[in-house]
N, C-alpha and C. Protein backbone atom coordinates (compact mmCIF):
# COMPACT_ATOMS: atom_id res chain seq x y z
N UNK A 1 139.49 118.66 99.91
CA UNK A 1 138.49 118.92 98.88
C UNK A 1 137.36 119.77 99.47
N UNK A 2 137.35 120.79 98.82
CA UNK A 2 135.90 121.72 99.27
C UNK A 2 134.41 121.20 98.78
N UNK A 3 133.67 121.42 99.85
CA UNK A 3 132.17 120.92 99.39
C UNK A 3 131.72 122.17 98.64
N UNK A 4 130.68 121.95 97.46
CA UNK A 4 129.96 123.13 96.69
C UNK A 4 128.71 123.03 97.66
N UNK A 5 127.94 124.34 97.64
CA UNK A 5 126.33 124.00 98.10
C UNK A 5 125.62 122.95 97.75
N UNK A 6 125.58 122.40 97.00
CA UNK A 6 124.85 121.48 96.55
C UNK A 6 124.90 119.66 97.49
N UNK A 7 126.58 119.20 97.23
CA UNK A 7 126.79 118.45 98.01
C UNK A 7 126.40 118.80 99.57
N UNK A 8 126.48 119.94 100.30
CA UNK A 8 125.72 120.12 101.66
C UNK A 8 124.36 119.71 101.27
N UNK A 9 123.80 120.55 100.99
CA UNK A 9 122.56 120.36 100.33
C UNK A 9 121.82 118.79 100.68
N UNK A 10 122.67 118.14 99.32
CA UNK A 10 122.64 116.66 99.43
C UNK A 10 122.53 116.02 101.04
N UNK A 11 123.74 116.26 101.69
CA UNK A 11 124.21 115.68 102.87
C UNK A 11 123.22 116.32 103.62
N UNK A 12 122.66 117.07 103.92
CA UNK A 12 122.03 117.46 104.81
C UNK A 12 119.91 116.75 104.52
N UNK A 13 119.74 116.65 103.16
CA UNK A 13 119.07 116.13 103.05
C UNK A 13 118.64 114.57 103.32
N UNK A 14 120.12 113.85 102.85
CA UNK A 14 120.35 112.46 103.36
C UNK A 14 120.10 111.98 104.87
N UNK A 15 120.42 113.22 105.62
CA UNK A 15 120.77 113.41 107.15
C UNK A 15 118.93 113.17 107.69
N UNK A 16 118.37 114.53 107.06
CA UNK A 16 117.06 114.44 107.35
C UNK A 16 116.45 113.15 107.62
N UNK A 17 116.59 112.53 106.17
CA UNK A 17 115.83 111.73 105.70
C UNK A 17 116.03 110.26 106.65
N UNK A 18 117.35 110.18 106.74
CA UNK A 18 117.64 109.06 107.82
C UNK A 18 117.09 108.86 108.96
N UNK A 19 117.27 110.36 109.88
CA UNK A 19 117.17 110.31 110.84
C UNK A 19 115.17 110.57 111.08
N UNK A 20 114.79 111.03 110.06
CA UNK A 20 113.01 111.16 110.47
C UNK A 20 112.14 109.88 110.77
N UNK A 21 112.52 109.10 110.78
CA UNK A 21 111.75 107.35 110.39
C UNK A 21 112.29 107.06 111.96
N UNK A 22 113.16 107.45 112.43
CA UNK A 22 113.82 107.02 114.11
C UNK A 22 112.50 107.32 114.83
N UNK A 23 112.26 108.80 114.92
CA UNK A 23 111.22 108.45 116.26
C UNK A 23 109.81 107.56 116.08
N UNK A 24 109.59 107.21 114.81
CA UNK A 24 108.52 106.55 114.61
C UNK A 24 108.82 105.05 115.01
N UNK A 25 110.28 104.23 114.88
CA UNK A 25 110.48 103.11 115.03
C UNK A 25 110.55 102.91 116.58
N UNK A 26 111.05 103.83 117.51
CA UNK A 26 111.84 104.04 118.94
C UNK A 26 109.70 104.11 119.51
N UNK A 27 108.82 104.85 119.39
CA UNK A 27 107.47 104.88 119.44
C UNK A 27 106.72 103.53 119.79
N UNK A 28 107.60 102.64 118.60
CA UNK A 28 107.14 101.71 117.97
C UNK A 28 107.38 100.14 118.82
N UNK A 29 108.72 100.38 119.44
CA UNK A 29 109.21 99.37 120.20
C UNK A 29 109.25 100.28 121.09
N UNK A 30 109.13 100.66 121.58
CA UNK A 30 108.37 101.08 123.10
C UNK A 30 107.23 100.64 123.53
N UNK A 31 106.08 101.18 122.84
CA UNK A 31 104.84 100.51 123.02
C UNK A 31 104.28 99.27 122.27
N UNK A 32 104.91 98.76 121.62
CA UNK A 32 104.55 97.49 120.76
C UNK A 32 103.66 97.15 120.02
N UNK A 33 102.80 98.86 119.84
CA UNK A 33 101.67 98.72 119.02
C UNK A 33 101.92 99.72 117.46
N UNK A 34 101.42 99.19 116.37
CA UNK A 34 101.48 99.37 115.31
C UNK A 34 100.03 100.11 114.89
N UNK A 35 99.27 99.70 115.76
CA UNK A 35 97.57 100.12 115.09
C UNK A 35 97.28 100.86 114.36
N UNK A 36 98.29 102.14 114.57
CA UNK A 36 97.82 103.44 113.26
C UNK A 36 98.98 103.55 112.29
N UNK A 37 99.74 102.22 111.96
CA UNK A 37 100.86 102.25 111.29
C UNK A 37 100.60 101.50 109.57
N UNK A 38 100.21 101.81 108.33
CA UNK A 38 100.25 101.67 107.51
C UNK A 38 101.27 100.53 106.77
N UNK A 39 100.69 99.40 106.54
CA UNK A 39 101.65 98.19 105.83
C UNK A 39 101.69 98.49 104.85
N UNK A 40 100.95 99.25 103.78
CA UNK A 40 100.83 99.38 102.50
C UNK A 40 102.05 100.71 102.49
N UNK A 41 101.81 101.90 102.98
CA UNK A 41 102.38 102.69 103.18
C UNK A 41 104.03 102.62 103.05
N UNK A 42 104.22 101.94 104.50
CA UNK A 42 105.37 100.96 104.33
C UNK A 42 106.07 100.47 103.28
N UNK A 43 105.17 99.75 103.05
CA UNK A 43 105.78 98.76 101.39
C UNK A 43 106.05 99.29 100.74
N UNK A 44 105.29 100.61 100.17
CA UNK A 44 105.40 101.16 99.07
C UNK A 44 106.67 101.69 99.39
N UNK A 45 107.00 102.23 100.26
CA UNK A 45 107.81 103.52 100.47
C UNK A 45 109.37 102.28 100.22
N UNK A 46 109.23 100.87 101.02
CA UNK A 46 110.55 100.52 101.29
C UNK A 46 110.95 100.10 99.68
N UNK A 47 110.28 99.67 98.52
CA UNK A 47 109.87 99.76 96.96
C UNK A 47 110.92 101.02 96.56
N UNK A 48 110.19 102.36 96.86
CA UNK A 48 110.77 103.36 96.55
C UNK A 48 112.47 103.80 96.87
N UNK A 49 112.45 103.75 98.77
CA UNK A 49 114.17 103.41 98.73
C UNK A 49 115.29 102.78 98.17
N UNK A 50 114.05 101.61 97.85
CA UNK A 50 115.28 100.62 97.14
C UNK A 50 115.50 100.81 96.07
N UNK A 51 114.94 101.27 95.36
CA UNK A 51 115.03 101.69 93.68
C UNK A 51 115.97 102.89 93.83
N UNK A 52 115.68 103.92 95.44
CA UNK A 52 116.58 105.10 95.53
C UNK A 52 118.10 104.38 95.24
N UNK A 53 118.39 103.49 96.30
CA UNK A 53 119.55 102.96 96.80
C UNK A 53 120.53 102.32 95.40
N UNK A 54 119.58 101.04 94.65
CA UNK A 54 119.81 101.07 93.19
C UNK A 54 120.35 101.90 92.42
N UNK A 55 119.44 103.21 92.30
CA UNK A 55 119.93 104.24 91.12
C UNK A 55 121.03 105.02 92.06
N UNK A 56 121.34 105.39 93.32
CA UNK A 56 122.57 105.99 93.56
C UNK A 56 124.15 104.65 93.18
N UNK A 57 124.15 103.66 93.25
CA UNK A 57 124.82 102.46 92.79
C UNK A 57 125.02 102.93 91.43
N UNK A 58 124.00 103.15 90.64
CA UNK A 58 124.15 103.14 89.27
C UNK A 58 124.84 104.13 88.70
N UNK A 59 124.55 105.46 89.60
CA UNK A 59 124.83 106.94 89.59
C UNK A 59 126.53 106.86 90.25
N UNK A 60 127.00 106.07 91.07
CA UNK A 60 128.07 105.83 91.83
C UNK A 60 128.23 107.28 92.84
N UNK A 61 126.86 107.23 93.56
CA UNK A 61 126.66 108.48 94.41
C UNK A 61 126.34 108.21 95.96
N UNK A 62 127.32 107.96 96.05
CA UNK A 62 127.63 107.31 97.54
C UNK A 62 126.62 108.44 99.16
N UNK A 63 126.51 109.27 98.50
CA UNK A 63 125.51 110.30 99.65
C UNK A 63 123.91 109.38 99.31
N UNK A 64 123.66 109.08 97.98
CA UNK A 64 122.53 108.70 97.35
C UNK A 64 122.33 107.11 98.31
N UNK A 65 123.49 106.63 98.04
CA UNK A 65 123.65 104.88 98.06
C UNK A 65 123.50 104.89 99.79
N UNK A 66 124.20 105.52 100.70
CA UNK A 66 124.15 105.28 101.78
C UNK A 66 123.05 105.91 102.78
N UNK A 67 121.81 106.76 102.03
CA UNK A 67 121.03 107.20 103.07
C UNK A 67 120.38 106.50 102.69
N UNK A 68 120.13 106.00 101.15
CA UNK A 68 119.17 104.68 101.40
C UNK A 68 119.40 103.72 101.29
N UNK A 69 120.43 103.09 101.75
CA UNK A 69 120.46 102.01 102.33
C UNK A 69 119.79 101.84 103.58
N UNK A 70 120.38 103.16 104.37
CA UNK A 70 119.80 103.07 105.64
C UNK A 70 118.59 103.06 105.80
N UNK A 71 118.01 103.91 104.97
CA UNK A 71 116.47 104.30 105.14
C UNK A 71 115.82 102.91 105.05
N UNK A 72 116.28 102.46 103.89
CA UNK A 72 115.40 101.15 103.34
C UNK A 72 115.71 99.88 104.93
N UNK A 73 116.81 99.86 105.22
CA UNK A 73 117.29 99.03 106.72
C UNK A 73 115.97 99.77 107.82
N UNK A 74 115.50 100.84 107.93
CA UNK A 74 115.11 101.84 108.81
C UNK A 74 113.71 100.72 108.09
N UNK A 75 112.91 100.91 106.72
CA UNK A 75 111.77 100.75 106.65
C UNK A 75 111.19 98.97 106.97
N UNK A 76 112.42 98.01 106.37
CA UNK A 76 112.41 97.28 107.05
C UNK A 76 112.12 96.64 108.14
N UNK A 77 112.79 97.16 108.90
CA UNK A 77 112.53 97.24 110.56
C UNK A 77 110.98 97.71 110.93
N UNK A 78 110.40 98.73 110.14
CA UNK A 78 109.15 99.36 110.12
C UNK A 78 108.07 97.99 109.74
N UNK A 79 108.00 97.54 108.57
CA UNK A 79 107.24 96.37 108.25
C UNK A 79 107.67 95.41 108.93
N UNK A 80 108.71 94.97 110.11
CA UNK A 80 108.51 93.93 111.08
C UNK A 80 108.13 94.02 112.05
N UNK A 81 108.26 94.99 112.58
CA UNK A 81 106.98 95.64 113.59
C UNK A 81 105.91 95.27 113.20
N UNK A 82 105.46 95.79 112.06
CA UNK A 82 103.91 95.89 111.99
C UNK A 82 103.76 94.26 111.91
N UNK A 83 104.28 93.39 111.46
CA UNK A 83 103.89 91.93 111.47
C UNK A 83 104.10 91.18 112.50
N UNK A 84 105.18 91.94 113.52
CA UNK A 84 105.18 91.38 114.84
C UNK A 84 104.26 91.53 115.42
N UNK A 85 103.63 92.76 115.97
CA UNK A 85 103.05 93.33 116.49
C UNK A 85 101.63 93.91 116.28
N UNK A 86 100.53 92.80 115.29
CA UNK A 86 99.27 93.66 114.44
C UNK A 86 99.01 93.74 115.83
């Protein structure tokens, strides 16, 4: 099956999106400090993935469903830091 631009597109955006939240977490458990790290920020955003992750489910858009899953697993991890570690 050939990919159209668009599905790259997609995939490459999914790719982004996954992988940008890494060096902030790897930062994060390295030095064990959160101080300039936003809980609200956080929240909101892990809110937003999940509703992403939801509507790709709904959409049955598996590029949709699986970067945010991850992402939302990724932001997760982000708000336990910050509560481990005020």
């Amino acid at each position: 099956m050939e990919m159209d631009y668009t599905a790259i597109i997609g995939l490459a955006a999914a790719a982004i999106t996954v992988v940008s939240i890494l060096p902030q977490i790897l930062k994060v458990w390295r030095t064990k400090s959160t101080k300039d790290i936003s809980l609200g920020t956080f929240s909101l955003l892990s809110g937003g993935v999940f509703l992403w992750f939801v509507y790709g489910i709904l959409m049955k858009d598996l590029v949709i469903i699986i970067a945010n899953f991850l992402g939302f697993i990724q932001v997760l991890i982000m708000i336990i830091f910050k509560v481990k570690y005020k």
